[in-house]
C-alpha atoms as a PDB file:
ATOM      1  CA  UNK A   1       0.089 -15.432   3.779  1.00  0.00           C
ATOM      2  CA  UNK A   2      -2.513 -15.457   1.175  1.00  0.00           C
ATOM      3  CA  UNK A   3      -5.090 -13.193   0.608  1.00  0.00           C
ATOM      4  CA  UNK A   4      -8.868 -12.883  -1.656  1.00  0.00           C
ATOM      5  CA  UNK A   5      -9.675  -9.760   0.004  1.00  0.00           C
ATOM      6  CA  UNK A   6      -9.275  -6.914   1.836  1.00  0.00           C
ATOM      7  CA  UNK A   7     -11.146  -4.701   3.810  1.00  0.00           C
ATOM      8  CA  UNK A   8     -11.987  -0.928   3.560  1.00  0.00           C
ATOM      9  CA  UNK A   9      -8.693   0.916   4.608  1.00  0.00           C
ATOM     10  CA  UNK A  10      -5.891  -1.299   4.562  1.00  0.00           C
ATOM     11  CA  UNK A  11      -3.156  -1.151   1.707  1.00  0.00           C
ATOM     12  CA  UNK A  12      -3.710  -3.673  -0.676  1.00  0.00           C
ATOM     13  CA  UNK A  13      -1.551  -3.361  -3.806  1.00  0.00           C
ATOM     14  CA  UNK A  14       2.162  -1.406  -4.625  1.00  0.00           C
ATOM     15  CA  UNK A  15       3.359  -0.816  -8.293  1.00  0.00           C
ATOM     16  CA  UNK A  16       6.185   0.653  -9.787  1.00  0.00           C
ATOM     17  CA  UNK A  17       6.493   3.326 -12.801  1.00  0.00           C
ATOM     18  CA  UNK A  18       9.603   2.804 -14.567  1.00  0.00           C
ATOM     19  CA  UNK A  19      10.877   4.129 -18.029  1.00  0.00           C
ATOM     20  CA  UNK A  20      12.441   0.492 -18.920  1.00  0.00           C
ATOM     21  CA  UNK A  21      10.079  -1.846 -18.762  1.00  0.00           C
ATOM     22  CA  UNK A  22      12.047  -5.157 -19.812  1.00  0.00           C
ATOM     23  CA  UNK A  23      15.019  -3.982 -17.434  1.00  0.00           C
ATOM     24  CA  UNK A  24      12.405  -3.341 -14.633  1.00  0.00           C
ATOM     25  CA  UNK A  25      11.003  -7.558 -15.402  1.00  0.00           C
ATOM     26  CA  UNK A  26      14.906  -8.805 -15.169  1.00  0.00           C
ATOM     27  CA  UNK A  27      15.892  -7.253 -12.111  1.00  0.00           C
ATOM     28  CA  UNK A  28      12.930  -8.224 -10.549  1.00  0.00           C
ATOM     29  CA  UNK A  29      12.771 -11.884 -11.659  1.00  0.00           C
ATOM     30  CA  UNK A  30      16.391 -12.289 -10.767  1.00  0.00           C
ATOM     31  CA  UNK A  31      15.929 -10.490  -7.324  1.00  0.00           C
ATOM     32  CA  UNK A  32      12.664 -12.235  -6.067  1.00  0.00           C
ATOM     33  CA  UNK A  33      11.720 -14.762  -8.612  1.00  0.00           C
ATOM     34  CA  UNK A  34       8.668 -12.973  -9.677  1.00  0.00           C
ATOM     35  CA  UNK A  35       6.739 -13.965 -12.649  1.00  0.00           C
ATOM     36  CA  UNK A  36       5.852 -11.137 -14.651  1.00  0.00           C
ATOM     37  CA  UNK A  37       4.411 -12.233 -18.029  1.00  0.00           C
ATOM     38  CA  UNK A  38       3.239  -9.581 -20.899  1.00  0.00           C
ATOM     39  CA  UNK A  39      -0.015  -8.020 -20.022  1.00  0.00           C
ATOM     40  CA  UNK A  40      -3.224  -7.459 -22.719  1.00  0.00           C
ATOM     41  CA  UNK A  41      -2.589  -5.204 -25.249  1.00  0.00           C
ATOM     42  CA  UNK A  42      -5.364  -3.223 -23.728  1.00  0.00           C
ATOM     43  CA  UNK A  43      -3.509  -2.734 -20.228  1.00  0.00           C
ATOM     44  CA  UNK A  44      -1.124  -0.541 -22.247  1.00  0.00           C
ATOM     45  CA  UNK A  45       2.001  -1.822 -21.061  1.00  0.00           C
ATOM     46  CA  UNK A  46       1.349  -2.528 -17.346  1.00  0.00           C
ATOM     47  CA  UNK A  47       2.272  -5.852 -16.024  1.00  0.00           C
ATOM     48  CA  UNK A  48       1.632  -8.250 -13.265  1.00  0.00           C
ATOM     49  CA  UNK A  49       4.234  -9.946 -10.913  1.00  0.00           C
ATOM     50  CA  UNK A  50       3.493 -13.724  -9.656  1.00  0.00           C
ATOM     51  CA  UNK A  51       4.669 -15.360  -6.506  1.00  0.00           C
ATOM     52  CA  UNK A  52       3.749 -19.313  -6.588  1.00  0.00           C
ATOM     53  CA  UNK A  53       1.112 -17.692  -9.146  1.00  0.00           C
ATOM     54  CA  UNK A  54      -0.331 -15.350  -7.021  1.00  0.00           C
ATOM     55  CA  UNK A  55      -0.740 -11.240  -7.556  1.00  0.00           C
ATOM     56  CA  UNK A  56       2.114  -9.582  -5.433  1.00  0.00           C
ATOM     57  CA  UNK A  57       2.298  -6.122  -7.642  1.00  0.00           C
ATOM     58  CA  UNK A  58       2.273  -4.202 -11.036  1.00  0.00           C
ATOM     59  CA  UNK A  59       4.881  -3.088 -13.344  1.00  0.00           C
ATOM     60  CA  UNK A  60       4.262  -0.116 -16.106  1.00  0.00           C
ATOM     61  CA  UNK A  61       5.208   2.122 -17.552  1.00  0.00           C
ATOM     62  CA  UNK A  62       6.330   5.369 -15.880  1.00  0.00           C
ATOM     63  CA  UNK A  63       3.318   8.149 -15.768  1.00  0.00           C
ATOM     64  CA  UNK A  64       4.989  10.676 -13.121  1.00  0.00           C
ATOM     65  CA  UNK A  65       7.669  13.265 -13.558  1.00  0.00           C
ATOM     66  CA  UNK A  66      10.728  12.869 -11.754  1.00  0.00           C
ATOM     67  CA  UNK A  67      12.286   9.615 -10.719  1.00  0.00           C
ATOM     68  CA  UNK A  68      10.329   6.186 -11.141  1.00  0.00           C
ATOM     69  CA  UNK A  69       8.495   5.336  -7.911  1.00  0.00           C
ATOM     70  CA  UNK A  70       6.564   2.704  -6.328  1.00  0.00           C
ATOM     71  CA  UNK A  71       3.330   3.806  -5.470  1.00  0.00           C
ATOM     72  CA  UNK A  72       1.078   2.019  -3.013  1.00  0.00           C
ATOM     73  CA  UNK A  73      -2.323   1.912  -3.290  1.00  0.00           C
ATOM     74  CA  UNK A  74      -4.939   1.420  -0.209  1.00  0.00           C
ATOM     75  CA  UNK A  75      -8.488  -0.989  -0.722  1.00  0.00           C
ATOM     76  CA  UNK A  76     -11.795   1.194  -0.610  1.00  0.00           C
ATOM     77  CA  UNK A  77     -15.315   0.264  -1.297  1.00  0.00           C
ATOM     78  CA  UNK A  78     -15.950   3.448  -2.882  1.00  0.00           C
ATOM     79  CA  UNK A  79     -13.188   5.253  -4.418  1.00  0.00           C
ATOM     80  CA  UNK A  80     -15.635   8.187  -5.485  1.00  0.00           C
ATOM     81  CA  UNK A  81     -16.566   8.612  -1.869  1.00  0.00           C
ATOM     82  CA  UNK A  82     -12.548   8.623  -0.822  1.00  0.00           C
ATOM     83  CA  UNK A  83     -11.941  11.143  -3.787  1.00  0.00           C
ATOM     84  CA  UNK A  84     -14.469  13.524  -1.920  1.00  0.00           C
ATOM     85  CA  UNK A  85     -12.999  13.120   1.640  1.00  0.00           C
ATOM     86  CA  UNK A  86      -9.720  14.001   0.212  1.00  0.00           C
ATOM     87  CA  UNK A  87     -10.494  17.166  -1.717  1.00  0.00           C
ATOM     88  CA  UNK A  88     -12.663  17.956   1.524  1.00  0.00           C
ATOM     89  CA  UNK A  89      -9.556  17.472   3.826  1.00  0.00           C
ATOM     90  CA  UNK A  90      -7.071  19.499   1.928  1.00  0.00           C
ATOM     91  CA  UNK A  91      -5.507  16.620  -0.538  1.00  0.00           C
ATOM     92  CA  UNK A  92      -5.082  16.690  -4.384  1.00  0.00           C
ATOM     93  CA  UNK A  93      -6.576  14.610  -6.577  1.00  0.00           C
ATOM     94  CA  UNK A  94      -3.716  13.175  -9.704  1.00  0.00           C
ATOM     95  CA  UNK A  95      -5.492  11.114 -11.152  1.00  0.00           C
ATOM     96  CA  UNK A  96     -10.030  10.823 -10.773  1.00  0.00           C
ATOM     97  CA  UNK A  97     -11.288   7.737 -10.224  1.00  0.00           C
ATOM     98  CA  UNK A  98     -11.685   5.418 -13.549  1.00  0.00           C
ATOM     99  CA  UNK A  99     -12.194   2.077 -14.340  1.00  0.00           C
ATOM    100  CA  UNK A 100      -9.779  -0.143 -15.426  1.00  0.00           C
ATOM    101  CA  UNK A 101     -11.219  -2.686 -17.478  1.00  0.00           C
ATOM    102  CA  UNK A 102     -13.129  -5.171 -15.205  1.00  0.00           C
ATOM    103  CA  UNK A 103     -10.440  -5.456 -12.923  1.00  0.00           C
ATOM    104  CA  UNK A 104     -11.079  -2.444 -10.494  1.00  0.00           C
ATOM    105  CA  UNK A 105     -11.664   0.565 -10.387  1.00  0.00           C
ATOM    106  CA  UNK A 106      -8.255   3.461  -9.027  1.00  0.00           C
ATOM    107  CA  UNK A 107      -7.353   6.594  -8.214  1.00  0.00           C
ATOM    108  CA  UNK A 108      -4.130   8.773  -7.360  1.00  0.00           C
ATOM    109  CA  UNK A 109      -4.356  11.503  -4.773  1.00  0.00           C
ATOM    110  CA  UNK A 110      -1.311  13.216  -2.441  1.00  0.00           C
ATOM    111  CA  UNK A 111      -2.064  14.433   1.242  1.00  0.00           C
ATOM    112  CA  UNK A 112      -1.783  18.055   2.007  1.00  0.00           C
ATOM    113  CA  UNK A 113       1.962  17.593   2.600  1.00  0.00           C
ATOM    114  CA  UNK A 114       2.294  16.236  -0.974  1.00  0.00           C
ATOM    115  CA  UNK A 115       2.697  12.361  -0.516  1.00  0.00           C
ATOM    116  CA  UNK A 116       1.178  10.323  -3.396  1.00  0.00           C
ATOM    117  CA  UNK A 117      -0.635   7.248  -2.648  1.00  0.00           C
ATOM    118  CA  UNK A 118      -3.325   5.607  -4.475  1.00  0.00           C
ATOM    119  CA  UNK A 119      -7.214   4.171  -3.898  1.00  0.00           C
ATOM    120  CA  UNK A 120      -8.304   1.109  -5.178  1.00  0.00           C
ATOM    121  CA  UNK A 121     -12.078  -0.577  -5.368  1.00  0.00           C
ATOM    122  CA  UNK A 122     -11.653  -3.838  -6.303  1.00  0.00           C
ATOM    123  CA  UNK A 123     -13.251  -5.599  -9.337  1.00  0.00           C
ATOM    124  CA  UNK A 124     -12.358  -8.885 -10.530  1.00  0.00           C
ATOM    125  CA  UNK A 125      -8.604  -7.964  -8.992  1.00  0.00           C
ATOM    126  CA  UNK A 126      -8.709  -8.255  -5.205  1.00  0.00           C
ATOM    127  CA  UNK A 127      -4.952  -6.561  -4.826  1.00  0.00           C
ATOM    128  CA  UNK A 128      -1.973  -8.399  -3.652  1.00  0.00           C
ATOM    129  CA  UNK A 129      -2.402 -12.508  -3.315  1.00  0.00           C
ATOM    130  CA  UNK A 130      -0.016 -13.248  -1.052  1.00  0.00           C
ATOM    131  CA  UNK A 131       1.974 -10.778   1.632  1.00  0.00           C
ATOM    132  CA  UNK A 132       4.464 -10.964   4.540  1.00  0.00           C
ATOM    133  CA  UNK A 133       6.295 -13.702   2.645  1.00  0.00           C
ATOM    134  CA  UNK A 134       9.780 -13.346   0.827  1.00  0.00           C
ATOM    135  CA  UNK A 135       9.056 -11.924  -2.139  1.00  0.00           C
ATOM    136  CA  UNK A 136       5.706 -10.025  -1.155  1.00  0.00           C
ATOM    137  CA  UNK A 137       4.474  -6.907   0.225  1.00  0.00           C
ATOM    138  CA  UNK A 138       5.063  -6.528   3.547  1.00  0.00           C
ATOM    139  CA  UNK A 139       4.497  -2.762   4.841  1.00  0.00           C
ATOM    140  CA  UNK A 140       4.050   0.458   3.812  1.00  0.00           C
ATOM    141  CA  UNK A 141       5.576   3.366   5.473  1.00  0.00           C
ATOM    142  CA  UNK A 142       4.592   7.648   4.956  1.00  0.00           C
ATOM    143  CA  UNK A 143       7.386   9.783   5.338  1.00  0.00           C
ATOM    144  CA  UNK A 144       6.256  12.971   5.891  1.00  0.00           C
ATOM    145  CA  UNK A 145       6.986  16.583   7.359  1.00  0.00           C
ATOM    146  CA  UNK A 146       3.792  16.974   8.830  1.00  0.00           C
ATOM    147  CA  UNK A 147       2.899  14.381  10.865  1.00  0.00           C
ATOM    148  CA  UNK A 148       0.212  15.489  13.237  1.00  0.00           C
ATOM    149  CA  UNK A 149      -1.151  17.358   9.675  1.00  0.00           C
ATOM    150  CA  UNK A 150      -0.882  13.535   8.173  1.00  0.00           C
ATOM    151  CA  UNK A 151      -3.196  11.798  11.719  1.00  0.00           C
ATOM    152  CA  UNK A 152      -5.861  14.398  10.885  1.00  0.00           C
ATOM    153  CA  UNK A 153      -5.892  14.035   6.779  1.00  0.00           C
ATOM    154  CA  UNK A 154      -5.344   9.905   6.811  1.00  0.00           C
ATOM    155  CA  UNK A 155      -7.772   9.849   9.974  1.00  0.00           C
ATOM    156  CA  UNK A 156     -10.513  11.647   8.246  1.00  0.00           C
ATOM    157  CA  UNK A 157      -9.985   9.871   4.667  1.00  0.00           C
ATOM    158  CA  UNK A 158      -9.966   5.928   5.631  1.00  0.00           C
ATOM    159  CA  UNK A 159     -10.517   6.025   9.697  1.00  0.00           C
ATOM    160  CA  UNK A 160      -6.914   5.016  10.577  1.00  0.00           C
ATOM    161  CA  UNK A 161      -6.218   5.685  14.430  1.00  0.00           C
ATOM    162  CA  UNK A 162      -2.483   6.911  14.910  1.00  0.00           C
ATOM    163  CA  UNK A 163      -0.185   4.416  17.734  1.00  0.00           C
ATOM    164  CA  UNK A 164       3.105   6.674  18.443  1.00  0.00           C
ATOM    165  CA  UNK A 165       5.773   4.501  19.424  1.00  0.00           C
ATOM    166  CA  UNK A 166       8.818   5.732  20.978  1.00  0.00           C
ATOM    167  CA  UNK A 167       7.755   9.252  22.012  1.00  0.00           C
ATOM    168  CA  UNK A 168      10.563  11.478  23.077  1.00  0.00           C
ATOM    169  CA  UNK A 169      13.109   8.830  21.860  1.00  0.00           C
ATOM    170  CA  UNK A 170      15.451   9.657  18.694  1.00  0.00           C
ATOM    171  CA  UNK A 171      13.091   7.410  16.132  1.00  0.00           C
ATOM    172  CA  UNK A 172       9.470   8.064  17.019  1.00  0.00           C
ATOM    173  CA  UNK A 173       7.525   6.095  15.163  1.00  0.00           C
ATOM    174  CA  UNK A 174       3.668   5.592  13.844  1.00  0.00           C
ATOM    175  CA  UNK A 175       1.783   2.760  13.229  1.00  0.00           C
ATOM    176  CA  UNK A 176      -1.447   3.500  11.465  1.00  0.00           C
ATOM    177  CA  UNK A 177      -4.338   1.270  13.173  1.00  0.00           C
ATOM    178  CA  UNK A 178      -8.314  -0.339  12.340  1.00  0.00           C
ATOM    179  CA  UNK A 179      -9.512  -0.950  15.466  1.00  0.00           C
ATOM    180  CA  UNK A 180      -6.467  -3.363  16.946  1.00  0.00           C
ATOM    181  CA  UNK A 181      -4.710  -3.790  13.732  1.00  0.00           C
ATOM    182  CA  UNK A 182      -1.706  -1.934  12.169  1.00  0.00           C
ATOM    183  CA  UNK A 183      -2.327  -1.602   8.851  1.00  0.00           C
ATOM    184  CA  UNK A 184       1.027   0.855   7.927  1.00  0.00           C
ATOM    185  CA  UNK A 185       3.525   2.964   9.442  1.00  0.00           C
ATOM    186  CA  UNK A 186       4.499   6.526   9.465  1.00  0.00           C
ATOM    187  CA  UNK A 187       8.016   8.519  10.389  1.00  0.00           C
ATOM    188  CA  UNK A 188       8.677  11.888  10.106  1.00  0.00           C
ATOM    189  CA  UNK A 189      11.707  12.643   7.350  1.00  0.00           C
ATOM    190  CA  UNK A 190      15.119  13.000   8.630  1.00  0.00           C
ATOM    191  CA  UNK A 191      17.506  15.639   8.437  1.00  0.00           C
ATOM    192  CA  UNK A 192      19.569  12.695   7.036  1.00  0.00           C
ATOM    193  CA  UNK A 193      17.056  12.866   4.096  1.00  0.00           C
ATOM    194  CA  UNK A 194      18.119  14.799   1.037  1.00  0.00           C
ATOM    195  CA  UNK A 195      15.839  17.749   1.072  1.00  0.00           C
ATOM    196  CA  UNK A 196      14.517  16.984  -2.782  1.00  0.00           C
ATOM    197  CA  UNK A 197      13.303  14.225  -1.862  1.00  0.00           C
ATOM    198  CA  UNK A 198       9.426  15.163  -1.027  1.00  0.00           C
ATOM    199  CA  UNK A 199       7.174  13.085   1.637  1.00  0.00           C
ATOM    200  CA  UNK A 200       6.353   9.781   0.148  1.00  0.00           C
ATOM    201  CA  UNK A 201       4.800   6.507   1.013  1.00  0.00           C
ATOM    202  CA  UNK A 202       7.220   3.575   0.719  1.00  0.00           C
ATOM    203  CA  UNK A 203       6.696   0.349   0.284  1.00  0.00           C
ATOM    204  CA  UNK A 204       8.641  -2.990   1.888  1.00  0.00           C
ATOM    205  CA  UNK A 205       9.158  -6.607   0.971  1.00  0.00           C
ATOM    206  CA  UNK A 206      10.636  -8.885   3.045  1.00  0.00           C
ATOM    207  CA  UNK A 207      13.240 -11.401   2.534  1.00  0.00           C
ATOM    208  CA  UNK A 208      14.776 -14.650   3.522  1.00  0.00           C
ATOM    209  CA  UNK A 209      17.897 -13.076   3.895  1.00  0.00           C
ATOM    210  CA  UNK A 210      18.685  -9.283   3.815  1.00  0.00           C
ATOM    211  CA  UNK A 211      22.456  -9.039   3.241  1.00  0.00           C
ATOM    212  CA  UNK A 212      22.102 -11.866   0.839  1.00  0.00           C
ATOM    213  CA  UNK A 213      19.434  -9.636  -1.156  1.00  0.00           C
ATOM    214  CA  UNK A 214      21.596  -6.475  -1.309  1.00  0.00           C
ATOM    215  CA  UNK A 215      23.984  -8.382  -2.736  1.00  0.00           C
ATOM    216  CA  UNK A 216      22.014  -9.649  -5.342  1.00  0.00           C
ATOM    217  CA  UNK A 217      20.658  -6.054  -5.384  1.00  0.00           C
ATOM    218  CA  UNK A 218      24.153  -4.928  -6.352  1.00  0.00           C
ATOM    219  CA  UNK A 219      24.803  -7.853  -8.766  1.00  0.00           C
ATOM    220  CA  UNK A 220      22.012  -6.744 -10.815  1.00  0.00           C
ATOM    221  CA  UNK A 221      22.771  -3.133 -11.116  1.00  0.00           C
ATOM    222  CA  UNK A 222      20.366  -1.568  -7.941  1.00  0.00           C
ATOM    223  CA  UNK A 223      21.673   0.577  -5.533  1.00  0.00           C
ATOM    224  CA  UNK A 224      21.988   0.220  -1.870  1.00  0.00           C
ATOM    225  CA  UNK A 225      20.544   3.754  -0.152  1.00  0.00           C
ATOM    226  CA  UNK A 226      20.811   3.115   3.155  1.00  0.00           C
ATOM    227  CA  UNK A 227      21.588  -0.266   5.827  1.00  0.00           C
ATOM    228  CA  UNK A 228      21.105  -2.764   6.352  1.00  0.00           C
ATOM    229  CA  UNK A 229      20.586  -2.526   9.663  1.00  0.00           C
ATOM    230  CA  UNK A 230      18.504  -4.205  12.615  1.00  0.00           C
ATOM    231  CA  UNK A 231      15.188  -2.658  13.645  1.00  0.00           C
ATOM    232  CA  UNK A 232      12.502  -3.837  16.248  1.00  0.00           C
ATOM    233  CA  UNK A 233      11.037  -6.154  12.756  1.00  0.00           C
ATOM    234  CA  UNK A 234      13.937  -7.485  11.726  1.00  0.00           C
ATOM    235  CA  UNK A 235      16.535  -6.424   9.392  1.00  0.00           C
ATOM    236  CA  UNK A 236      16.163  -3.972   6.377  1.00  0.00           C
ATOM    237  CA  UNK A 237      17.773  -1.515   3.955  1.00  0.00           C
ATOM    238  CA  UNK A 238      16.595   0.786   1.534  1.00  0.00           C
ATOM    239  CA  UNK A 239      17.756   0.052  -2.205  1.00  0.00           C
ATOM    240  CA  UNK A 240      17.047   0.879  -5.803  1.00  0.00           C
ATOM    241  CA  UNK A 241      16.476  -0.883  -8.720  1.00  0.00           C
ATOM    242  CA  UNK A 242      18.368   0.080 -12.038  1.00  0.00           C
ATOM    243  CA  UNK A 243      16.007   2.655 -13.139  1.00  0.00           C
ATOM    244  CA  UNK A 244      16.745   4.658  -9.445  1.00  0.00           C
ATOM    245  CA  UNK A 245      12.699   3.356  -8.036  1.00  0.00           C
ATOM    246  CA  UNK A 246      13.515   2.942  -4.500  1.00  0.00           C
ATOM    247  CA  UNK A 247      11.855   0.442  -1.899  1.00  0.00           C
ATOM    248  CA  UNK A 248      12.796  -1.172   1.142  1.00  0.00           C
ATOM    249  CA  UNK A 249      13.203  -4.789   1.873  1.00  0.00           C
ATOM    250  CA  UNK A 250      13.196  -6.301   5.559  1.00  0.00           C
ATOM    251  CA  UNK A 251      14.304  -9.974   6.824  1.00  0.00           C
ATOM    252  CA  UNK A 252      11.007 -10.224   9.280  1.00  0.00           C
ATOM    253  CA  UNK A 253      11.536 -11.519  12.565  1.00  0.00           C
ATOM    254  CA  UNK A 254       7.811 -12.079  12.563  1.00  0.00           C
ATOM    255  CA  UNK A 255       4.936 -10.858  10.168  1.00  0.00           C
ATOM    256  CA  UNK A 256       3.710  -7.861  10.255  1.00  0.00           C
ATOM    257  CA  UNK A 257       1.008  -5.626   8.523  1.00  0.00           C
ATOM    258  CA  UNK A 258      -1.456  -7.689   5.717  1.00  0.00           C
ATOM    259  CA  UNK A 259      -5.093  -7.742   5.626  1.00  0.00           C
END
C-alpha cells in the first residue's frame, strides 16, 4: 500500500539507533531487500531504507543509552502543540521539537509510564511510502504497565479512542482508534517479560513468509526472542538484529493498520 500522507495521529515512520551502522545496512538488505544508500553529509549519519524506491524507515546512528531500539514516530501537524499536551499530561520531553533540514520537523517524548515514542510534522518527507507490504511497516504496538494510565495520556495527546479486545480473556488486547480506524495496538507487559525491559512501543513488518524470515533472521546473525506463533493477524515472532534492536515481524492474513 502506498502512501503521500498521513493524517494527524496515526504512526507514520519507525527508525532504528544502532552502534554499527554498515552491519545494521547488511542485515537489513539481506533480510528484506531494502535499499539503504549513504545519506548527506549533513544528516550526520542517518540513512534511509527503500522498498521498490519508496521511504519504509531510517537507520542512524544510536543516540539512546542502553540497547539499540526502534523507535516509532506518530504524524502531527504541530509538533510544538503535541510537545505541550505531553508535558501537560504528565510525559517527558527527550528530545524538543527541531527541524531537520527541510525534511520535517521531530520530536522524542515518553508517556508517564516511560515509553519513548516520537512526533513528526512533515516537511518535504511525508513518513513511510509504502506499508502493510513485505518489507514495510505494518503496526505498532505499546507495551506498557499502565494501561488505563496510557488511554488517558495517548487519549489526551493525539485523540486516540481505546477498543479492548478480549476482556477477561488471558491476552486482552488494545487497539488504538480515529474515529473507525485502528491506527496501533496496545498490551499490557507480561510476567513472561524480563523485568529490565521498560514499557516500549514496538514496531512490526510483515512478511511473505514468517518461518522463512527467522531463518534468514538466524542466518544473518539476529536473534529469535520469542515465536513464531499464530495470532488473530497472522503469524509473527519477535527477533533481533545483530546489534540486539528488537522488532517484530508478522505473515498478515490481511492488512492491517496504515494511514
Amino acid at each position: 500500500m502506498e502512501m503521500d500522507r498521513y493524517d494527524h495521529g496515526v504512526p507514520s515512520w519507525a527508525d532504528v539507533g544502532t552502534p554499527d551502522i554498515d552491519s545494521a545496512v547488511a542485515f537489513y538488505t539481506d533480510l528484506f531487500g531494502w535499499d539503504i544508500p549513504a545519506g548527506p553529509a549533513e544528516a550526520g549519519g542517518y540513512r534511509i531504507a527503500f522498498l521498490r524506491g519508496r521511504t519504509v524507515c531510517g537507520i542512524g546512528p544510536q543516540m539512546n543509552p542502553g540497547p539499540p531500539v526502534w523507535t516509532t514516530y506518530v504524524n502531527v501537524d504541530d509538533a510544538d502543540a503535541v510537545a505541550a499536551l505531553v508535558k501537560d499530561n504528565g510525559g517527558a520531553v527527550f528530545a524538543e521539537p527541531m527541524d531537520i533540514m527541510d525534511v520535517g520537523r521531530m520530536a522524542i517524548f515518553a508517556d508517564p509510564a516511560g515509553a519513548v515514542f516520537g512526533v513528526w510534522q512533515p516537511g518535504t518527507h511525508p513518513g513511510a511510502g509504502i506499508v502493510n507490504e513485505p518489507g514495510s511497516m505494518c503496526w505498532n504496538e505499546l507495551v506498557t504497565t499502565d494501561v488505563d494510565g496510557a488511554k488517558r495520556f495517548y487519549g489526551a495527546v493525539f485523540g486516540w479512542g481505546a477498543n479492548d479486545l478480549g476482556a477477561g480473556g488471558p491476552t486482552p488486547y488494545t487497539e488504538w482508534k480515529l474515529g473507525d480506524r485502528s491506527v496501533g495496538g496496545m498490551m499490557a507487559k507480561t510476567p513472561e517479560m524480563p523485568a529490565e525491559v521498560p514499557p516500549f512501543w514496538g514496531v512490526y513488518f510483515a512478511v511473505a513468509d514468517t518461518d522463512a524470515t527467522l531463518a534468514k533472521v538466524n542466518e544473518l546473525g539476529g536473534g529469535v526472542v520469542m515465536g513464531p506463533m499464530d495470532i488473530e493477524p497472522g503469524r509473527f515472532a519477535v527477533v533481533t538484529d545483530p546489534t540486539g534492536a528488537a522488532f517484530s515481524v508478522i505473515a498478515l492474513k490481511e492488512a492491517i493498520g496504515g494511514g
